[in-house]
Protein backbone atom coordinates (compact mmCIF):
# COMPACT_ATOMS: atom_id res chain seq x y z
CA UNK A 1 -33.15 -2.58 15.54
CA UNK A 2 -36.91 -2.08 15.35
CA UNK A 3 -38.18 0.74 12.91
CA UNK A 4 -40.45 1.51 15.84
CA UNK A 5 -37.92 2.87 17.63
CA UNK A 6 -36.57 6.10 16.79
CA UNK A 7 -33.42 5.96 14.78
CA UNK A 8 -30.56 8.78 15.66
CA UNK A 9 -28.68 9.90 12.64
CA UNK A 10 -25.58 11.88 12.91
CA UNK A 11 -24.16 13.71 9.67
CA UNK A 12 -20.50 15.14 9.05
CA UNK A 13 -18.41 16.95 6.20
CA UNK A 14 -14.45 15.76 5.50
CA UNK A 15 -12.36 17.03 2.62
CA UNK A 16 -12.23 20.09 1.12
CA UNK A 17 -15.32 22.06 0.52
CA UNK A 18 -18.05 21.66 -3.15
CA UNK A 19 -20.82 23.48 -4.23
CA UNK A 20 -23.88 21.78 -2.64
CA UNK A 21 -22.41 20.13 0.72
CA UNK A 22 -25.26 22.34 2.28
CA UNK A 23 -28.11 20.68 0.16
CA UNK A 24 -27.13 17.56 1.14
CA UNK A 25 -27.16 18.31 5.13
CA UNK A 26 -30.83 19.83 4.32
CA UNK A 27 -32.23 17.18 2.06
CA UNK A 28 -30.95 14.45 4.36
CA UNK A 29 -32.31 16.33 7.31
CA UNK A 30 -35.33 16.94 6.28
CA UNK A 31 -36.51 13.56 4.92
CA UNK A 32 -34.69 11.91 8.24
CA UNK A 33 -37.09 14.50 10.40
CA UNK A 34 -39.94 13.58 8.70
CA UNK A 35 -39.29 10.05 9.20
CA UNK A 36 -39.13 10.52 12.86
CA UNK A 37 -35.69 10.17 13.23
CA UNK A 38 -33.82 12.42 15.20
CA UNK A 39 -30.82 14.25 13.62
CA UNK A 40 -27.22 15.65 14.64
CA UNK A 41 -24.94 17.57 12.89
CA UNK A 42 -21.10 16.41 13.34
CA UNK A 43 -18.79 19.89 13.10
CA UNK A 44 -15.45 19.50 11.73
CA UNK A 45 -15.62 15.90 10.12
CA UNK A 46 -14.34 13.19 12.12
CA UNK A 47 -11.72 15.70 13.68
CA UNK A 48 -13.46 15.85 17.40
CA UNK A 49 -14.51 12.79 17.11
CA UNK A 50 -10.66 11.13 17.02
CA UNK A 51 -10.05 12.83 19.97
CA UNK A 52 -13.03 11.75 21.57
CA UNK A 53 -15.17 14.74 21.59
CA UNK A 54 -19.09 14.40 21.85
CA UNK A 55 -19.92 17.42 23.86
CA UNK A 56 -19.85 19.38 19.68
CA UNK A 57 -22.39 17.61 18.12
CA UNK A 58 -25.37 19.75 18.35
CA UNK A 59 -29.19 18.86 16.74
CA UNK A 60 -30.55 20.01 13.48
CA UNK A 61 -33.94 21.06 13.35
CA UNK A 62 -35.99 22.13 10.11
CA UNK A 63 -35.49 25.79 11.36
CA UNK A 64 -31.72 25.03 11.09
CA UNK A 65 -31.50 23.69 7.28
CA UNK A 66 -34.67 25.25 5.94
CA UNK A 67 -32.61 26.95 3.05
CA UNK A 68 -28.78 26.18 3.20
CA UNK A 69 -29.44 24.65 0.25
CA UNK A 70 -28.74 27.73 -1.54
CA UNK A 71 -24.97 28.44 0.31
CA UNK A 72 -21.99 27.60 -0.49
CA UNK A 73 -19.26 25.43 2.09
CA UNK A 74 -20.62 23.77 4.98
CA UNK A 75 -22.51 25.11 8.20
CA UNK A 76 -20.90 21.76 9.59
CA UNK A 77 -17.62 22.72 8.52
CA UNK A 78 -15.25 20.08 7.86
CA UNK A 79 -11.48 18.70 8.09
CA UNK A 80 -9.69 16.47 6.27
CA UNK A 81 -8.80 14.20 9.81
CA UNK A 82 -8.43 10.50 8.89
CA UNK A 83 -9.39 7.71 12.10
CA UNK A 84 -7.84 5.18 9.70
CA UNK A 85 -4.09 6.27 10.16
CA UNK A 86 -4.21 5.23 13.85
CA UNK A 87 -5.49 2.35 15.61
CA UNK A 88 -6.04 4.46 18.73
CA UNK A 89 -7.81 7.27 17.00
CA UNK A 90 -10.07 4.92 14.83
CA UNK A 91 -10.91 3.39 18.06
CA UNK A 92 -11.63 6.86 19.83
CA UNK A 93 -14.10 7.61 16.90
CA UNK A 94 -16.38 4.41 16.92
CA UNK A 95 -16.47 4.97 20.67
CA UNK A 96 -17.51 8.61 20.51
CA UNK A 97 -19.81 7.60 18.05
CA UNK A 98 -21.48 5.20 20.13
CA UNK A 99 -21.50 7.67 23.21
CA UNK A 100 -24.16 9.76 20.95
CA UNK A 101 -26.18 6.55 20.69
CA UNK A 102 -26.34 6.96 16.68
CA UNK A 103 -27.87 4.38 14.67
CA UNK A 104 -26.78 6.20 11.50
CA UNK A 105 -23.91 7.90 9.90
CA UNK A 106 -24.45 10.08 7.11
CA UNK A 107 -20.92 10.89 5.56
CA UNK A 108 -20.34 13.75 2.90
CA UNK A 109 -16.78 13.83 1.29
CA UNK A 110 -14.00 12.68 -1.22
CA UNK A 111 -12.11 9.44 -1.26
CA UNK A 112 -10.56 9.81 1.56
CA UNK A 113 -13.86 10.51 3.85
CA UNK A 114 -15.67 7.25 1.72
CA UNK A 115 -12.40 5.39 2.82
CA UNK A 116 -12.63 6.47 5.93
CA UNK A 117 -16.42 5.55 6.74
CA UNK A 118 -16.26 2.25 5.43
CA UNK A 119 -13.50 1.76 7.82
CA UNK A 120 -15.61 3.06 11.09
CA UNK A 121 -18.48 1.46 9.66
CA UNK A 122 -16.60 -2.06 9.55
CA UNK A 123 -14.94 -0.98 12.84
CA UNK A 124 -18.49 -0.53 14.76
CA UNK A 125 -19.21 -4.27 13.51
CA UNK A 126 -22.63 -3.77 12.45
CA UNK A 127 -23.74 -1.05 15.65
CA UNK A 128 -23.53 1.40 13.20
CA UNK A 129 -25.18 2.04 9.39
CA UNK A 130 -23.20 4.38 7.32
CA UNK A 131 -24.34 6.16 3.89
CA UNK A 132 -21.51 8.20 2.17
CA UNK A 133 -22.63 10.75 -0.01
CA UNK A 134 -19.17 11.32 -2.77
CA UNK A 135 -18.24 14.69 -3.39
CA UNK A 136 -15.34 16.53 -5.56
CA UNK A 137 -14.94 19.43 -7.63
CA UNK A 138 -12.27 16.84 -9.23
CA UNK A 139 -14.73 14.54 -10.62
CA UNK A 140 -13.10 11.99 -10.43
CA UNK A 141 -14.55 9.27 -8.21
CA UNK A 142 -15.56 5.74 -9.08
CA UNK A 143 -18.59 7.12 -10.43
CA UNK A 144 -20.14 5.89 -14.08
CA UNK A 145 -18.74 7.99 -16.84
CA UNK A 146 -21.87 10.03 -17.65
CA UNK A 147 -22.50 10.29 -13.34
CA UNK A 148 -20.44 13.65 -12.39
CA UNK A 149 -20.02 14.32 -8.32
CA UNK A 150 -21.40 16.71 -7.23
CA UNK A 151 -20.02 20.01 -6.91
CA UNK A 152 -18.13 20.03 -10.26
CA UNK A 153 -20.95 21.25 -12.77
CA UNK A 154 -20.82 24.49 -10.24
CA UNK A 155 -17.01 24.60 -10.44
CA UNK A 156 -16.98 24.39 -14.04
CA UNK A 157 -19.02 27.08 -14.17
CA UNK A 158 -17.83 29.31 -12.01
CA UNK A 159 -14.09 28.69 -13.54
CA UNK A 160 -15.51 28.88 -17.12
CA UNK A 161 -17.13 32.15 -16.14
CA UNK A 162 -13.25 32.99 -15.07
CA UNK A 163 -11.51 31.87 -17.83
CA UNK A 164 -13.67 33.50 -20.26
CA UNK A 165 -12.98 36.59 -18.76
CA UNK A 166 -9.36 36.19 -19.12
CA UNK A 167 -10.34 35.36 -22.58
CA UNK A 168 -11.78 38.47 -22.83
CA UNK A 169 -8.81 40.40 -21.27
CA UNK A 170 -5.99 38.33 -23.15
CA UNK A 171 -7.58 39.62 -26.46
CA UNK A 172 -7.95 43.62 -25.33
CA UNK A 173 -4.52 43.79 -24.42
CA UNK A 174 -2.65 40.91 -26.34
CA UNK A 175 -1.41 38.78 -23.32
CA UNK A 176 -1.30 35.50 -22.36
CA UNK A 177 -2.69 33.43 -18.92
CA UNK A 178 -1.59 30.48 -17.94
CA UNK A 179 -4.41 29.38 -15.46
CA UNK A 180 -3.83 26.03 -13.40
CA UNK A 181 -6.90 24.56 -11.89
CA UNK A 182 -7.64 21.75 -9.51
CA UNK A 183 -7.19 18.00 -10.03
CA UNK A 184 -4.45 16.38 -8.40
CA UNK A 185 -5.47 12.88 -10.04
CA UNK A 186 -7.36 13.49 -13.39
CA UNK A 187 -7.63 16.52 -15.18
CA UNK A 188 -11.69 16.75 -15.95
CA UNK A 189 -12.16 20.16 -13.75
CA UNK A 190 -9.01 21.54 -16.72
CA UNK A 191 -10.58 20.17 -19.83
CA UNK A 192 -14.19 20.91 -18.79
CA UNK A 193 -13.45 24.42 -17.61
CA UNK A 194 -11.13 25.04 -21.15
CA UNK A 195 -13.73 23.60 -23.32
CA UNK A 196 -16.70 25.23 -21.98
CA UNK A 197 -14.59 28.71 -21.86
CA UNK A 198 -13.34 28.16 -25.61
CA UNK A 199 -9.61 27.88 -24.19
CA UNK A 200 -6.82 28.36 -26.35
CA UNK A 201 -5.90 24.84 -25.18
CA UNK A 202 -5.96 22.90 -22.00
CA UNK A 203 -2.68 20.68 -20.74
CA UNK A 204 -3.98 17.98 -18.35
CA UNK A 205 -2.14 14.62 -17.43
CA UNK A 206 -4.20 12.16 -19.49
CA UNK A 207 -2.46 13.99 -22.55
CA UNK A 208 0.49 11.83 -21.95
CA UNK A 209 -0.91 8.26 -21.50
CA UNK A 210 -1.43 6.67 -18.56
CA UNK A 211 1.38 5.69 -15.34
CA UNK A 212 4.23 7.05 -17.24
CA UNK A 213 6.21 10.61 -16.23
CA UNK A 214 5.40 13.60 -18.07
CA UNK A 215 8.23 15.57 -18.53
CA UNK A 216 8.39 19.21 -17.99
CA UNK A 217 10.59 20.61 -21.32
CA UNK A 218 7.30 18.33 -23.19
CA UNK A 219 4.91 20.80 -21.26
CA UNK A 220 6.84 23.46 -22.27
CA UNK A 221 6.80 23.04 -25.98
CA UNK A 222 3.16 22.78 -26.14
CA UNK A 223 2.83 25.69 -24.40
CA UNK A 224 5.55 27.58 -26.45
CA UNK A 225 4.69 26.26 -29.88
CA UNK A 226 0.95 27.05 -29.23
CA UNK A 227 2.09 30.53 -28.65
CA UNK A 228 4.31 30.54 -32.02
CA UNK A 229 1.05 29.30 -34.02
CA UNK A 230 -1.24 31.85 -32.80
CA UNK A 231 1.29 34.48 -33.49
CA UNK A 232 1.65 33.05 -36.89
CA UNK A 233 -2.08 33.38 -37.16
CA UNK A 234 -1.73 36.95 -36.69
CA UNK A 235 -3.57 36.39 -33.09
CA UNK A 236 -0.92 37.01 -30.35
CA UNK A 237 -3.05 36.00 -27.31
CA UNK A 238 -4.59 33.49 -25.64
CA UNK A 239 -5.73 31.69 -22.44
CA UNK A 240 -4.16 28.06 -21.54
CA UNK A 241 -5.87 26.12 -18.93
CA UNK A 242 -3.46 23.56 -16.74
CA UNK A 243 -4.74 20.68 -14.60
CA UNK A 244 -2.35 20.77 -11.23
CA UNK A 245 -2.35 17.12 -11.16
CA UNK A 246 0.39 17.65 -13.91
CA UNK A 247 2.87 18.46 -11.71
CA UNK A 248 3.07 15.14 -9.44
CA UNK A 249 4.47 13.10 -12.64
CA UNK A 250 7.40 14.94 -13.14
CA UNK A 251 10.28 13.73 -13.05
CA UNK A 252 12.31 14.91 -9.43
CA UNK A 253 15.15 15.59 -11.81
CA UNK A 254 13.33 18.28 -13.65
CA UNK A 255 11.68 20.33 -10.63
CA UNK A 256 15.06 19.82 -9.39
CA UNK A 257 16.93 21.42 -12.53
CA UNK A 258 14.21 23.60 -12.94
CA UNK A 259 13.53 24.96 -9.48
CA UNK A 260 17.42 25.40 -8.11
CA UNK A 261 16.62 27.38 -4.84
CA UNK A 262 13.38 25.40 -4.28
CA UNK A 263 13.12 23.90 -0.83
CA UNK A 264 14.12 19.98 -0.38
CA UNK A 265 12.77 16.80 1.13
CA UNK A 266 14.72 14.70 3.09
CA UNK A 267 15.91 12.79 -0.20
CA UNK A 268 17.38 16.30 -1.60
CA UNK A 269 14.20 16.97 -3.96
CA UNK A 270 12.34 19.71 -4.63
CA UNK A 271 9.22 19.43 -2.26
CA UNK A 272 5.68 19.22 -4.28
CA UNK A 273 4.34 21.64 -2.18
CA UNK A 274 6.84 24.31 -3.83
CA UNK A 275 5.93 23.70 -6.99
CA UNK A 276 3.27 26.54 -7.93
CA UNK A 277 2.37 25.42 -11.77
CA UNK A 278 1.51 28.56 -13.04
CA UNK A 279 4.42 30.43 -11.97
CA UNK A 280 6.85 27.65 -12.66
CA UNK A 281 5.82 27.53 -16.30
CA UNK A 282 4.94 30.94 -16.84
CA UNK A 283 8.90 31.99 -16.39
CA UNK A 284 10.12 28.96 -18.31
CA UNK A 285 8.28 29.48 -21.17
CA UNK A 286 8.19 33.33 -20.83
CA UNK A 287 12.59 33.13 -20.71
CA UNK A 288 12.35 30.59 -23.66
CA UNK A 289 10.19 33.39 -25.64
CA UNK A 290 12.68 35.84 -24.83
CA UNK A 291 15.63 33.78 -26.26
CA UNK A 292 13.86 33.54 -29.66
CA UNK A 293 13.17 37.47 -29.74
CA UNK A 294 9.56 37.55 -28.61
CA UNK A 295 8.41 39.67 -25.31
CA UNK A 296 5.29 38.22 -24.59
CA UNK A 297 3.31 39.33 -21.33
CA UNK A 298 2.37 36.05 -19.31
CA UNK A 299 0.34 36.09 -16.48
CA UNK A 300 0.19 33.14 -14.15
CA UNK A 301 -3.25 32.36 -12.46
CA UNK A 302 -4.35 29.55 -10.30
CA UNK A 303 -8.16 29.08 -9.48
CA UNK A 304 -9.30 26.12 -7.20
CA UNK A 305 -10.51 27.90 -3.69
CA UNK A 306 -12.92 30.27 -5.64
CA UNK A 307 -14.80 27.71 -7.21
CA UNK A 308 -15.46 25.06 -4.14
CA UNK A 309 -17.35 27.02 -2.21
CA UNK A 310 -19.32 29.14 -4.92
CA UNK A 311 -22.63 28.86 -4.21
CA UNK A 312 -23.85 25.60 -6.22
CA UNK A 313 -26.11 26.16 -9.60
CA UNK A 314 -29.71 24.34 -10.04
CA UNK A 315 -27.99 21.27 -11.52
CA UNK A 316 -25.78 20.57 -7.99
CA UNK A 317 -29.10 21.82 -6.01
CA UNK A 318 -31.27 19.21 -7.54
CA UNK A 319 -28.85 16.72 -7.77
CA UNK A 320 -27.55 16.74 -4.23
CA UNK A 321 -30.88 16.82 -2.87
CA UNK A 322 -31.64 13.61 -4.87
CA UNK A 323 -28.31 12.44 -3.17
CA UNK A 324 -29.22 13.39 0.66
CA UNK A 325 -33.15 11.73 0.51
CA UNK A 326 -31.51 8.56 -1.52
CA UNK A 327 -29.04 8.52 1.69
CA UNK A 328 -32.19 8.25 3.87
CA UNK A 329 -33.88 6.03 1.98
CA UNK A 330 -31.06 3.92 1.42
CA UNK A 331 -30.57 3.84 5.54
CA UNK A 332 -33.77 3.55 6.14
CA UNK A 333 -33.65 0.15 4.31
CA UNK A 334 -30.77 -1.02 5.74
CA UNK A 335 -32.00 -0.70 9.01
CA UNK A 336 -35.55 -2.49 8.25
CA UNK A 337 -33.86 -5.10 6.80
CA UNK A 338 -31.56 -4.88 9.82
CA UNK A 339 -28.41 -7.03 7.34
CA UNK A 340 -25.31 -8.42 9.58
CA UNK A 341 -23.76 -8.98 6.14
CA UNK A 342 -23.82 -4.87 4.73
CA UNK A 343 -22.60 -2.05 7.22
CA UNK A 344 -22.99 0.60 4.56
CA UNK A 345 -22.41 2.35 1.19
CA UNK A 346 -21.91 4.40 -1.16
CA UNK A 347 -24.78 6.94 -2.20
CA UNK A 348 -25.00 7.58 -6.22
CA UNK A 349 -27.89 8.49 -8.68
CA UNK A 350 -27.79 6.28 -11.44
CA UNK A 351 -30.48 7.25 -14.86
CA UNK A 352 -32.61 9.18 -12.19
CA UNK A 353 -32.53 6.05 -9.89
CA UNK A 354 -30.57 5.17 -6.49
CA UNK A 355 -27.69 2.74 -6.82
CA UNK A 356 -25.94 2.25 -3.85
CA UNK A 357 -22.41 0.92 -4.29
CA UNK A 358 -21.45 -1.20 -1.23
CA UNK A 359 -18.18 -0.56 0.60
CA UNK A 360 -14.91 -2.64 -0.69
CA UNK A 361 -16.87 -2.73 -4.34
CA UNK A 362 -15.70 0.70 -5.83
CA UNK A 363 -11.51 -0.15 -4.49
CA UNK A 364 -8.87 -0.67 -6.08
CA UNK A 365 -7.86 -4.19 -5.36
CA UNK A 366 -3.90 -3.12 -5.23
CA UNK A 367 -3.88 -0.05 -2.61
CA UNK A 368 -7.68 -0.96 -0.90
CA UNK A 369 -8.45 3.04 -1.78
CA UNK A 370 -11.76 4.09 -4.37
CA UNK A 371 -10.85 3.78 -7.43
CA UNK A 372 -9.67 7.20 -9.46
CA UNK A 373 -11.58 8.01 -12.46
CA UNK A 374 -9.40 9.80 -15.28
CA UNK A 375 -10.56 11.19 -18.40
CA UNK A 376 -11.15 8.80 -21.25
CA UNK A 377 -8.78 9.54 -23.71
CA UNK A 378 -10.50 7.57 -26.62
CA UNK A 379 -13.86 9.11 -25.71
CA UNK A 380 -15.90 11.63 -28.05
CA UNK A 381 -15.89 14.42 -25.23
CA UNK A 382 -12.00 14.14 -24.97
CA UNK A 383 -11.50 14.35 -28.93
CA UNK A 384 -13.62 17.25 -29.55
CA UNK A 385 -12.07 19.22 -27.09
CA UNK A 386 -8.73 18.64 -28.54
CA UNK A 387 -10.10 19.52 -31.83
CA UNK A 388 -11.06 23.20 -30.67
CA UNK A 389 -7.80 23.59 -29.26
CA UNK A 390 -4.67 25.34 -31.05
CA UNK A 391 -2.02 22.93 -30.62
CA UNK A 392 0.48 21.73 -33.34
CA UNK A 393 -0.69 19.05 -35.67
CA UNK A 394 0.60 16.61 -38.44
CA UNK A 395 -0.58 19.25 -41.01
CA UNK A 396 1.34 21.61 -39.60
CA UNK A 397 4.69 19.87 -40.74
CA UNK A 398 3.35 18.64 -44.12
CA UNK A 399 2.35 21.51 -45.41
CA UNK A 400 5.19 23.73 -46.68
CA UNK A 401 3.14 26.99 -46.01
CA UNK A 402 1.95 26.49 -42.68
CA UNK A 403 5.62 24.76 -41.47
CA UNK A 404 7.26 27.77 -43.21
CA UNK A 405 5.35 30.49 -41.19
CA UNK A 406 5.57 28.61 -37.49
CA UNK A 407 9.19 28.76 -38.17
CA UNK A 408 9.43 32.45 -38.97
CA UNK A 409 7.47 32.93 -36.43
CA UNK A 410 9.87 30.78 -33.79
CA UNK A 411 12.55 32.95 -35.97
CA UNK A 412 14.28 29.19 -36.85
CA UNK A 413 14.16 27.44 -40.07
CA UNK A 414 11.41 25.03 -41.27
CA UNK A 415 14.21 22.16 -40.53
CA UNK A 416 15.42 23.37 -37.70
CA UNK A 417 11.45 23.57 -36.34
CA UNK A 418 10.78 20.60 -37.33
CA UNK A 419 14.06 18.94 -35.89
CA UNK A 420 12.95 21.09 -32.85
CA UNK A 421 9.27 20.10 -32.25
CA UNK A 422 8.59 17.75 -34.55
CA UNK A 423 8.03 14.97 -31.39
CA UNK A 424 5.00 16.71 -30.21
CA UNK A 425 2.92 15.28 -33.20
CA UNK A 426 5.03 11.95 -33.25
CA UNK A 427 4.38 11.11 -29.03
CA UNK A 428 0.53 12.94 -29.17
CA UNK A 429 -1.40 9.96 -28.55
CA UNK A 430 -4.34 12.00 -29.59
CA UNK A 431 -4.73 11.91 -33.83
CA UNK A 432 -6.28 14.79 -35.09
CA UNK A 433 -7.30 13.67 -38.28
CA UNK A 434 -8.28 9.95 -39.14
């Protein structure tokens, strides 16, 4: 195709919605006006699309995205609808997608939306140019360690806002919260959320090493024996911060024991989508309190759908605009150069710079799906928020006065304790102290 002719760019949203969606659509817009192209926005992902549906695709004009930039969600909406699952339905969406005669695709979503376009764009076998712009509160995309996605820097601030609150609240009237926050895969929305709010501590999978179960009693003593060392410090109170990714590497058994009356699955488990976190853990450990002679007030929180649609901060604003004109100008190249051999990629900012990451580069070579990016156990962000945290250490059980007052204050003997607990230091991968 000739740059003198006009190029037609269609845009869509999948996933679940992050601060600065909006600034992408206008950025991308904009720059794609101003190149002469013409523009339409794509409601509800690839949803209509799967089934067909062109007559929903409407055209964006500068009046239309003049300042969305400062909203939160998506004025094109979005779904999580996958083409990939179904031959038929993939094959409904490139044709629908040729019916609006678009050069371009402009894709804003997770893994599962990137996955997704570089399917279509492989399926339209070169008719079609596709840029997908990554976004997650999660943060945890393929990205370079020091390259967030967008969307999280808001999240983490609107949850550390939150948490300090509760912070706040837990000291005025000597309570605990147990707050669970989003990351099904990697726990950096947790630990950056608990850090920035000065946590008590934060729990999140990478804790526990890597592709091994976590069990659920090892949650629980954290949680409990953090509780038994700030009331030993006199300071009965305190915020933890969970990621909910946790949950998906327990053992069945445990949900199973633990959750009695939970609903099944076909194979006679306790069904994921029972297991609410906070709750589970706040009556577990709150029961286990009880046993030992402490009433302790524990109030279970989750926070996720109040921080993906906050209106993104200046960070997300400027850096998602950055994202939407590098989408442009990344198209815009593809199509001049007018490749058989690339279909499309992946949109990131790289030391203030575009760096497209072609389709297929960023998988993992054993499922075909982007990678997942956890947090770095050995890295200098993970270790100093573990410092800050109140957790037991290896200090704790060597010396005689601080051993001798977490016991009293579990009402069990220093041996006993340390019988008790005594793993959590042993199987903490994390060493406090050189």
């Amino acid at each position: 195709m000739s740059m003198a002719d006009k190029v037609k760019l269609g845009i869509l949203c999948g996933g679940g919605p992050a601060p600065g969606m909006n600034s992408v659509i206008c950025a991308a817009t904009i720059e794609a006006l101003n190149s002469g192209w013409e523009v339409v926005g794509i409601p509800d992902g690839f949803s209509r699309l799967m089934e067909g549906e062109t007559a929903h695709a409407q055209a964006l004009t500068m009046d239309d995205v003049s300042r969305i930039h400062l909203q939160g969600g998506s004025v094109l909406f979005t779904s999580r609808a996958n083409p990939t699952k179904e031959p038929d339905k993939l094959e409904a969406t490139v044709r629908a997608l040729q019916e609006l005669q678009l050069d371009a695709l402009l894709t804003i979503g997770g893994d599962d939306t990137g996955y997704s376009a570089a399917v279509v764009a492989k399926a339209a076998a070169g008719r079609l140019r596709v840029a997908h712009v990554p976004k997650t509160i999660d943060n945890d995309l393929p990205l370079p360690g020091d390259v967030p996605t967008f969307g999280y820097q808001t999240a983490r601030h609107v949850g550390a806002e939150q948490v300090s609150n509760l912070m706040t609240d837990a000291l005025t009237t000597r309570r605990w919260f147990f707050v669970v926050a989003m990351g099904r895969q990697a726990g950096h929305l947790a630990q950056g959320i608990g850090k920035s709010a000065g946590a008590t501590l934060t729990v999140i999978p990478e804790d526990f090493g890597a592709d091994q179960p976590i069990r659920l009693d090892h949650v629980v003593d954290i949680l409990e024996t953090s509780i038994y060392k700030r009331i030993a410090h006199g300071r009965p109170f305190g915020v933890a911060v969970l990621a909910e990714g946790l949950s998906l590497r327990f053992p069945a058994e445990d949900l199973d024991r633990a959750m009695p009356h939970g609903e099944r699955d076909d194979h006679g488990h306790v069904r994921l989508s029972e297991v609410h976190l906070h709750r589970l853990l706040t009556d577990i450990v709150r029961a286990r309190l009880a046993e030992n002679g402490h009433k302790v007030t524990i109030v279970a929180k989750n926070i996720g759908y109040e921080l993906r649609s906050a209106p993104p901060i200046p960070f997300d604003i400027e850096y998602t605009r950055d994202l939407g004109y590098g989408a442009i100008d990344y198209l815009r190249g593809l199509i001049r150069a007018d490749r058989q051999d690339e279909f499309g990629a992946m949109v990131t900012i790289q030391r203030g710079e575009l760096v497209p990451l072609r389709f297929g580069t960023f998988n993992d070579p054993a499922t075909g799906r982007p990678k997942v990016r956890t947090v770095n156990p050995n890295s200098e962000a993970y270790r100093v928020a573990r410092e800050y945290q109140i957790r037991l250490e290896p200090e704790d059980f060597a010396d005689e006065d601080r051993l001798r007052a977490l016991a009293a204050a579990a009402n069990m003997t220093s041996d006993a304790f340390t019988e008790r607990y005594g793993y959590l230091c042993a199987q903490d991968a994390f060493c406090p102290r050189d």
